[in-house]
Structure formats: C-alpha cells, structure tokens
C-alpha atoms as a PDB file:
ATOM      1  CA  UNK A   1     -71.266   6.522 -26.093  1.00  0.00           C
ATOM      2  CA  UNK A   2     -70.353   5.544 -22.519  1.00  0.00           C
ATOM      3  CA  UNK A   3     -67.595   3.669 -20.994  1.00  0.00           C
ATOM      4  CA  UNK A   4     -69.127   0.466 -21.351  1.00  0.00           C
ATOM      5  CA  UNK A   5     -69.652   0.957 -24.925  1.00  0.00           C
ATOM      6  CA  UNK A   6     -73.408   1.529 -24.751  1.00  0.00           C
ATOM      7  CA  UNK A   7     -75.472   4.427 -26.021  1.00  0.00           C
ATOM      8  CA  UNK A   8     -76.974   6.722 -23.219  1.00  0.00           C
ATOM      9  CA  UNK A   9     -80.083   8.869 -23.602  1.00  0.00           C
ATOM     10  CA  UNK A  10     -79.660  12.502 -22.924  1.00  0.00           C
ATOM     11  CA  UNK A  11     -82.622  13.966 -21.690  1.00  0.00           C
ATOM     12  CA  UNK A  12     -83.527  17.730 -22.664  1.00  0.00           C
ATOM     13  CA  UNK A  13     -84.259  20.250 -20.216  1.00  0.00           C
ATOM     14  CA  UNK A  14     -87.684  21.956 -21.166  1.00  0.00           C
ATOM     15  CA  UNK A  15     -86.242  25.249 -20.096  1.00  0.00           C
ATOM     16  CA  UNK A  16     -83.268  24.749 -22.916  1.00  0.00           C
ATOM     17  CA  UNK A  17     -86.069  23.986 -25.299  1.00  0.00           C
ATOM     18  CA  UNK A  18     -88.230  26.870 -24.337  1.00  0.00           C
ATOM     19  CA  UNK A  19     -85.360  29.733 -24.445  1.00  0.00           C
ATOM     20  CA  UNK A  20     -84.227  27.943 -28.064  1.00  0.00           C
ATOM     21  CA  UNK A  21     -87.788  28.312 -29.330  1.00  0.00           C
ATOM     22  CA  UNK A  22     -87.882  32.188 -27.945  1.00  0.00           C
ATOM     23  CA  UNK A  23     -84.664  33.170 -29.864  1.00  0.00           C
ATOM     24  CA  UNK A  24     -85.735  31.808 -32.763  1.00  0.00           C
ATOM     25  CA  UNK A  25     -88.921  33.556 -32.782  1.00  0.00           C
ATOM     26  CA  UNK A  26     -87.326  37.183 -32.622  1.00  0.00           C
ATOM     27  CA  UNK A  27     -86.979  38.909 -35.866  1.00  0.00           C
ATOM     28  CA  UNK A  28     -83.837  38.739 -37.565  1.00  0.00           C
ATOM     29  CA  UNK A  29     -81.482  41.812 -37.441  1.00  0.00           C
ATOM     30  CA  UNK A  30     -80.742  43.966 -40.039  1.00  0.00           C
ATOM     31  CA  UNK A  31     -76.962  43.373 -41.616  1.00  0.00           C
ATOM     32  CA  UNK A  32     -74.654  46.558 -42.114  1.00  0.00           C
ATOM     33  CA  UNK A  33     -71.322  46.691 -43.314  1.00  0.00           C
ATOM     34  CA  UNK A  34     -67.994  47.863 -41.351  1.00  0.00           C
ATOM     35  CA  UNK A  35     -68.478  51.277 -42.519  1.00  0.00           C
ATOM     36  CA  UNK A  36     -71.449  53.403 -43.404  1.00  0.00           C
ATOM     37  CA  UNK A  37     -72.633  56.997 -44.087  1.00  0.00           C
ATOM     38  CA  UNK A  38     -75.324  58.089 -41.060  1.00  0.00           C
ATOM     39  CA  UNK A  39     -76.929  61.422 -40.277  1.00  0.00           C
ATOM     40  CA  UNK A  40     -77.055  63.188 -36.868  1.00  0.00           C
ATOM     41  CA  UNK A  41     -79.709  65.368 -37.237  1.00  0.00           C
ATOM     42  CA  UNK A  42     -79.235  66.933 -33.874  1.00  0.00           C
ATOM     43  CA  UNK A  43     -75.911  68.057 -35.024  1.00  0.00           C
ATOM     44  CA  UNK A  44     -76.539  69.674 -38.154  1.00  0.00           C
ATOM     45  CA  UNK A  45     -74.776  66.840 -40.205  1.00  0.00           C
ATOM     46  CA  UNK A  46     -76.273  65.001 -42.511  1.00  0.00           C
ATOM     47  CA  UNK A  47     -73.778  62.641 -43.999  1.00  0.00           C
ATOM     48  CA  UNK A  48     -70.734  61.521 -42.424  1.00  0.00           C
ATOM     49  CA  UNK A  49     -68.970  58.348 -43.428  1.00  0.00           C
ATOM     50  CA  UNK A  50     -67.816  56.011 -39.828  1.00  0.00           C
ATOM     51  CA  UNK A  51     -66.380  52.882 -39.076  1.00  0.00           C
ATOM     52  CA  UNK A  52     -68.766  50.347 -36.981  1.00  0.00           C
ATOM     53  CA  UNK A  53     -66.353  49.131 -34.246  1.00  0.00           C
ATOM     54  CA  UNK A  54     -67.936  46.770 -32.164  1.00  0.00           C
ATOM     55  CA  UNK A  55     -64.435  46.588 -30.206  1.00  0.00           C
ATOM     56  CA  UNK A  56     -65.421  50.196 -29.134  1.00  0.00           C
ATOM     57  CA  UNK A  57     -68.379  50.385 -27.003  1.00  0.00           C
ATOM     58  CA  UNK A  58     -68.790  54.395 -27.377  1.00  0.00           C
ATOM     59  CA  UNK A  59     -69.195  55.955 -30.102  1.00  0.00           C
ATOM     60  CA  UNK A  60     -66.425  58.613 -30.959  1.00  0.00           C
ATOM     61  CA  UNK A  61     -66.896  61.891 -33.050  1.00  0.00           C
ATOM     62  CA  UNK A  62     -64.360  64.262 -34.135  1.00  0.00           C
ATOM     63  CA  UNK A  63     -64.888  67.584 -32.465  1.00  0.00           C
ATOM     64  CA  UNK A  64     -62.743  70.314 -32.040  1.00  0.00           C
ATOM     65  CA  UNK A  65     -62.333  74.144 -30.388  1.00  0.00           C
ATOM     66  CA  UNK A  66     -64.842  71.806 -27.767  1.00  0.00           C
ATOM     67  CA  UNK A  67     -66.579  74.653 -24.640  1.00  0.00           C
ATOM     68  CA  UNK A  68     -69.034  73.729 -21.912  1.00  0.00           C
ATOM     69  CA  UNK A  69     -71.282  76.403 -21.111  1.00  0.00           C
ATOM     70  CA  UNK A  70     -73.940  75.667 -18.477  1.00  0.00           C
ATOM     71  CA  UNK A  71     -73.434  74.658 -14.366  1.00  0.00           C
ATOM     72  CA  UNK A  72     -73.269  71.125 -13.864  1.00  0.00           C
ATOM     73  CA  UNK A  73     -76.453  68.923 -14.328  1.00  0.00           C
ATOM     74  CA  UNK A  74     -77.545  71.263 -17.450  1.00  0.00           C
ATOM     75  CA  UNK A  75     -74.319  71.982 -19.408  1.00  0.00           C
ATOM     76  CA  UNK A  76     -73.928  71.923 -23.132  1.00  0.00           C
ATOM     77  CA  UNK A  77     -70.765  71.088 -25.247  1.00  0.00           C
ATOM     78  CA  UNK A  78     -70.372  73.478 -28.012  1.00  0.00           C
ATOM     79  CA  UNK A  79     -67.825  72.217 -30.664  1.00  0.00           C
ATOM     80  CA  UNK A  80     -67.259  72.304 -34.191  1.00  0.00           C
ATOM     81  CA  UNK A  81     -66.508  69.229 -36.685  1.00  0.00           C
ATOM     82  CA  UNK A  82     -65.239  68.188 -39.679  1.00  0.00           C
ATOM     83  CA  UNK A  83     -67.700  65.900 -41.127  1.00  0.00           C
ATOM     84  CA  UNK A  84     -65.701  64.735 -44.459  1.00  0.00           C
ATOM     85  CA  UNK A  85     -62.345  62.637 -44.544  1.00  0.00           C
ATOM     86  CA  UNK A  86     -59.462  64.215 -45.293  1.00  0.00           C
ATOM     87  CA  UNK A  87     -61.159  68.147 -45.680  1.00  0.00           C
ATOM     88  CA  UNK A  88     -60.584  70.031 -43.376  1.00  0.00           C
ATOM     89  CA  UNK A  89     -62.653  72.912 -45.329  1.00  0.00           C
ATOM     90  CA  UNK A  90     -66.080  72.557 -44.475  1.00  0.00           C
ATOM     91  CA  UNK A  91     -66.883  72.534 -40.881  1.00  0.00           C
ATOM     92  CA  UNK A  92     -70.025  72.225 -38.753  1.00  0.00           C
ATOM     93  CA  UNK A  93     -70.873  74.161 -35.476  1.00  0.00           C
ATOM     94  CA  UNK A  94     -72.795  72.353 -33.188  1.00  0.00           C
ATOM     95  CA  UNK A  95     -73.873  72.166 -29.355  1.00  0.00           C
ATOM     96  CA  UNK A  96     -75.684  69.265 -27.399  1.00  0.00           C
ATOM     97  CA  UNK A  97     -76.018  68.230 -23.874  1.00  0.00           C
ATOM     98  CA  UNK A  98     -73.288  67.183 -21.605  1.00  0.00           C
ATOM     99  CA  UNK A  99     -74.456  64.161 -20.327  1.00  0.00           C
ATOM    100  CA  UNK A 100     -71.430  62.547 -18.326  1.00  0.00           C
ATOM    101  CA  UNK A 101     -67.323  63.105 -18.627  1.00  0.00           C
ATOM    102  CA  UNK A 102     -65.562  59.586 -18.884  1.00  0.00           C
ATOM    103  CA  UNK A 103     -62.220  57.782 -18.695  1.00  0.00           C
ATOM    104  CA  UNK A 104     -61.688  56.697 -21.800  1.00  0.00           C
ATOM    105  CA  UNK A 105     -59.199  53.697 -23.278  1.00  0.00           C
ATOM    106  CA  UNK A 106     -57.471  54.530 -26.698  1.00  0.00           C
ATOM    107  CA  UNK A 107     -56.805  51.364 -29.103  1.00  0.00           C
ATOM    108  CA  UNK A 108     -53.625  52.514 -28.346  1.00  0.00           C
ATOM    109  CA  UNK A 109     -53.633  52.286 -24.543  1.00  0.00           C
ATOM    110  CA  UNK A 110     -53.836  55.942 -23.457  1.00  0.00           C
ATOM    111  CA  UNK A 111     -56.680  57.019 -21.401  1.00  0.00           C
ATOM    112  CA  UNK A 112     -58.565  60.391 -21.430  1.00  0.00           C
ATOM    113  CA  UNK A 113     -61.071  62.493 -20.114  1.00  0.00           C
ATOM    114  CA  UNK A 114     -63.796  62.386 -22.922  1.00  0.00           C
ATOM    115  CA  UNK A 115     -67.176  64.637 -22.910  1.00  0.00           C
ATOM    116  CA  UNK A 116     -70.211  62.582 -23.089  1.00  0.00           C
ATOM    117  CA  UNK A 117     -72.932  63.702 -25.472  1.00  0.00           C
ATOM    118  CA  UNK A 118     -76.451  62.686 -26.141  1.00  0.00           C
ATOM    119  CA  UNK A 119     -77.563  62.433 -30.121  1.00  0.00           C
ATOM    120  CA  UNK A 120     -79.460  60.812 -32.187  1.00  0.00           C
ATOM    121  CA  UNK A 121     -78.237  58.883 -35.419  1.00  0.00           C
ATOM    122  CA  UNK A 122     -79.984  58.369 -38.404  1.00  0.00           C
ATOM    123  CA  UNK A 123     -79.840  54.958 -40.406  1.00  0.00           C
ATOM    124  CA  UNK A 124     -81.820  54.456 -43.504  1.00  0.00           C
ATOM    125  CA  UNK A 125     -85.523  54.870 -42.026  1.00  0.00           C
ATOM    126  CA  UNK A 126     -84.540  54.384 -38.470  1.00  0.00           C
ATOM    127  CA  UNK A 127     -83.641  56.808 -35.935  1.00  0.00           C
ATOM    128  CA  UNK A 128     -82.416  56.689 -32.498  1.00  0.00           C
ATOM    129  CA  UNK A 129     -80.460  58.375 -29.655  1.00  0.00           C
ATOM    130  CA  UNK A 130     -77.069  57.189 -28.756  1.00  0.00           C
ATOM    131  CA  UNK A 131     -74.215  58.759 -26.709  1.00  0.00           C
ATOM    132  CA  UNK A 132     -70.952  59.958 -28.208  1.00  0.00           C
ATOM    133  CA  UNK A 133     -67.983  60.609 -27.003  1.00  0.00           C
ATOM    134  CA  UNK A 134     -65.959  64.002 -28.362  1.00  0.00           C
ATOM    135  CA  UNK A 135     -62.459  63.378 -29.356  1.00  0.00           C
ATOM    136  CA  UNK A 136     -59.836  64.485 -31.676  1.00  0.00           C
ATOM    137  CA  UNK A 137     -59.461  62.247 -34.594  1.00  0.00           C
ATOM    138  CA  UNK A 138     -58.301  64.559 -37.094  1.00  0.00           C
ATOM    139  CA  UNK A 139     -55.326  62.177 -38.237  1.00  0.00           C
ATOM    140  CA  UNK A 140     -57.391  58.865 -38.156  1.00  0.00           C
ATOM    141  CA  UNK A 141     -58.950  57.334 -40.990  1.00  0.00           C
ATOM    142  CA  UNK A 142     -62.770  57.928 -39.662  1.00  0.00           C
ATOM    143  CA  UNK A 143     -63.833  61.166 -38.279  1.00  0.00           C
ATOM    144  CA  UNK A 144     -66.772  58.827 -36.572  1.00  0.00           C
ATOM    145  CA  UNK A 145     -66.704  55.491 -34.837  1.00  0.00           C
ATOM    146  CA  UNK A 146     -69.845  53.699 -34.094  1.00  0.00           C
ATOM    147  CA  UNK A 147     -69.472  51.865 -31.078  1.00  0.00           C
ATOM    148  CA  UNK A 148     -71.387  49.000 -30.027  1.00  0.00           C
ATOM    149  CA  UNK A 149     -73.442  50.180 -27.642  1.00  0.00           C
ATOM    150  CA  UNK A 150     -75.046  52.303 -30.604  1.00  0.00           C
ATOM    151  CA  UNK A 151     -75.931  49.112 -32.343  1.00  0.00           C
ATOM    152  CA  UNK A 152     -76.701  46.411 -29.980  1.00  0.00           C
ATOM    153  CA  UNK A 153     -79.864  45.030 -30.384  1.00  0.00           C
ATOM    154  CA  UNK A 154     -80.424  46.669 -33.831  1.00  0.00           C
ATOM    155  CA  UNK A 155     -78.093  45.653 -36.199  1.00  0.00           C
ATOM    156  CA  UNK A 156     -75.783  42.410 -36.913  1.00  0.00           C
ATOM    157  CA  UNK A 157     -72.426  43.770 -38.500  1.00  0.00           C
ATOM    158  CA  UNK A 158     -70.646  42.078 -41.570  1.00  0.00           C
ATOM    159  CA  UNK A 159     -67.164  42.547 -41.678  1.00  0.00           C
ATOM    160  CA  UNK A 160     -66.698  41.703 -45.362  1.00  0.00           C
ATOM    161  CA  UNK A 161     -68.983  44.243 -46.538  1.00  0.00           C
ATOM    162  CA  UNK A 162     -69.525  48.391 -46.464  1.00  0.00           C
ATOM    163  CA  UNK A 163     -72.145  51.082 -47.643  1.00  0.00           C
ATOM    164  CA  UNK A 164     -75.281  48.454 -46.323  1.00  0.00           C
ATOM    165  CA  UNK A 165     -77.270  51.510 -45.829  1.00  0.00           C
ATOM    166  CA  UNK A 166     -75.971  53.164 -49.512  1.00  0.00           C
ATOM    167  CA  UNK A 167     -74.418  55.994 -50.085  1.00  0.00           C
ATOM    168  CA  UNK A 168     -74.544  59.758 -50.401  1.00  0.00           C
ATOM    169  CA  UNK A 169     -74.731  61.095 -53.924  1.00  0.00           C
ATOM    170  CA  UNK A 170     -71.154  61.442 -55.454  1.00  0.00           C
ATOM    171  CA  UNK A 171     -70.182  64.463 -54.992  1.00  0.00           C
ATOM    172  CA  UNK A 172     -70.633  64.339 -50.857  1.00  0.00           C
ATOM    173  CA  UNK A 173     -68.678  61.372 -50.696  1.00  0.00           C
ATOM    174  CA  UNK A 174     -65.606  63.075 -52.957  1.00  0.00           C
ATOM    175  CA  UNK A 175     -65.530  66.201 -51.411  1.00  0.00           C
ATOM    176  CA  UNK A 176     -62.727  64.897 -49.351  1.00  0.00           C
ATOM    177  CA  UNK A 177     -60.648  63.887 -52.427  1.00  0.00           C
ATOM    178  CA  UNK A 178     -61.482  67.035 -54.635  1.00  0.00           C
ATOM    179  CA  UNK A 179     -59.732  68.924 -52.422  1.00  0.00           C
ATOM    180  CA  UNK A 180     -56.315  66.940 -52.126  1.00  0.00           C
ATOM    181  CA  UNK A 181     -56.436  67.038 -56.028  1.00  0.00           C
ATOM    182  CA  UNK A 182     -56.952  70.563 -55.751  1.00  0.00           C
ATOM    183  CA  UNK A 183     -54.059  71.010 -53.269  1.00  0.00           C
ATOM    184  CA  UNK A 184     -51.837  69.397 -56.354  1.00  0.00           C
ATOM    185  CA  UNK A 185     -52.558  71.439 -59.029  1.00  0.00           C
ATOM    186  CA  UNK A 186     -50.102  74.284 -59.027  1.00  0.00           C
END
C-alpha cells in the first residue's frame, strides 16, 4: 500500500527473474552432519572422525614432530598424526607438499604460523583436493576440522545431525575408548 491508501504495482526486473530461475535449476547439495569420518588417502589414513566448521575456513589436522625438507617452491612437510580421539597409540607417518605458511587465527584469538598442505579427502564416493593446515590439537575434541573452504560448493551442512556419510565399522571408531578402559584396569 502507498500513502494515499492505494495499491501500487511493483514491476519485476527480468534480470531478478532470470538469476531466480538459474539457482533453482542447479542441483541440490548433498546434506552432511557436523561431524563425519573421511579418508585422506594421500596421507595414509583412512578413517578419521572431524568436526565440519564452517566458522573455520581451513581445514586443520593434528600433526606432530612436523620437518620441511626441500628448498622453497618444492618442500615437503613430513609429520606424524594421531588419527583416533583420545589414543595416542597408533600413529601415522606421513609427508605432502608445502604449499604456503599462513597466519593463522585460533577460536581463541591467538595467531600462528601454520604449514599449508595440499590433500585430498575422501567422502563417500567423492574425492577431492583441499588444503590443510598442520596444527597441534592433541587436547581438543577433534584431531580434524573441516573448514569451509573444503566444502563450499559441495555440501550443505546440518547442524542437528552427524555420521551423514556413515560410519567406520565398530571397532575403528572405539579404538579411542578401548584404550582409556584399558588404562583403568589395574
């Protein structure tokens, strides 16, 4: 309604119409969850459990005793990780190219100097190359973040639900809490 009480027209622009039609016609993303188990073949692992974080746009993976070997342009990160919550048992050795060294933002506020790998991630049938950072997170809940830069354009996340993609047979997934109960047991 207008001032005066009448009804005005609103005329459509056909370039609204035409970029409305064009969204609608792409195919709809896949849904995962908050969390899910991936592969990184590259790596050597082929299950690790990590938290899709769309607030983080890098992807973050636990590495540790971290060396660059190589002259700069064609260096390669050699690290090892600990693929499973909470065990600190079973550990991969791994190596991949160096592919930048950032400033990176904690969610606490601290900023670091993070190596920069290239990898690629494996998600049900799909697979694809994204870049991680390397970073301690031995005493957070994830040893993997997904950022959102890894799943832009590919996915649409649901916060309300986990394991989308399904899950590792059981004994994978508890190798994490056999341990503590075996740390118990006198």
């Amino acid at each position: 309604m207008c001032h005066n009480g009448r009804r005005r027209e609103v005329a459509v622009r056909p370039s609204v119409q035409r970029s409305a039609t064009r969204r609608s016609a792409r195919p709809a993303k896949e849904v995962i969850g908050w969390r899910e188990w991936i592969a990184l073949p590259d790596l050597g692992v082929e299950h690790i459990k990590v938290k899709v974080d769309t607030g983080a746009r890098t992807s973050a993976l636990h590495a540790f005793d971290v060396r660059v070997v190589g002259r700069r342009g064609r260096e390669r990160a050699h690290f090892k990780l600990h693929p499973y919550q909470r065990n600190s048992r079973v550990t991969v050795e791994s190596q991949a190219p160096v592919v930048d060294r950032r400033q990176v933002r904690s969610s606490a506020g601290h900023v670091q100097d993070r190596l920069v790998i290239l990898t690629r991630v494996r998600f049900r049938d799909q697979e694809w190359p994204i870049e991680v950072t390397l970073a301690s997170r031995d005493t957070m809940g994830f040893r993997m973040i997904l950022g959102r830069q890894a799943v832009r354009g590919r996915f649409t996340v649901d916060p309300g639900r986990s394991y989308r993609g399904g899950r590792p047979p059981r004994e994978i997934r508890r190798r994490g809490k056999l341990r503590r109960k075996r740390e118990r047991s006198p």
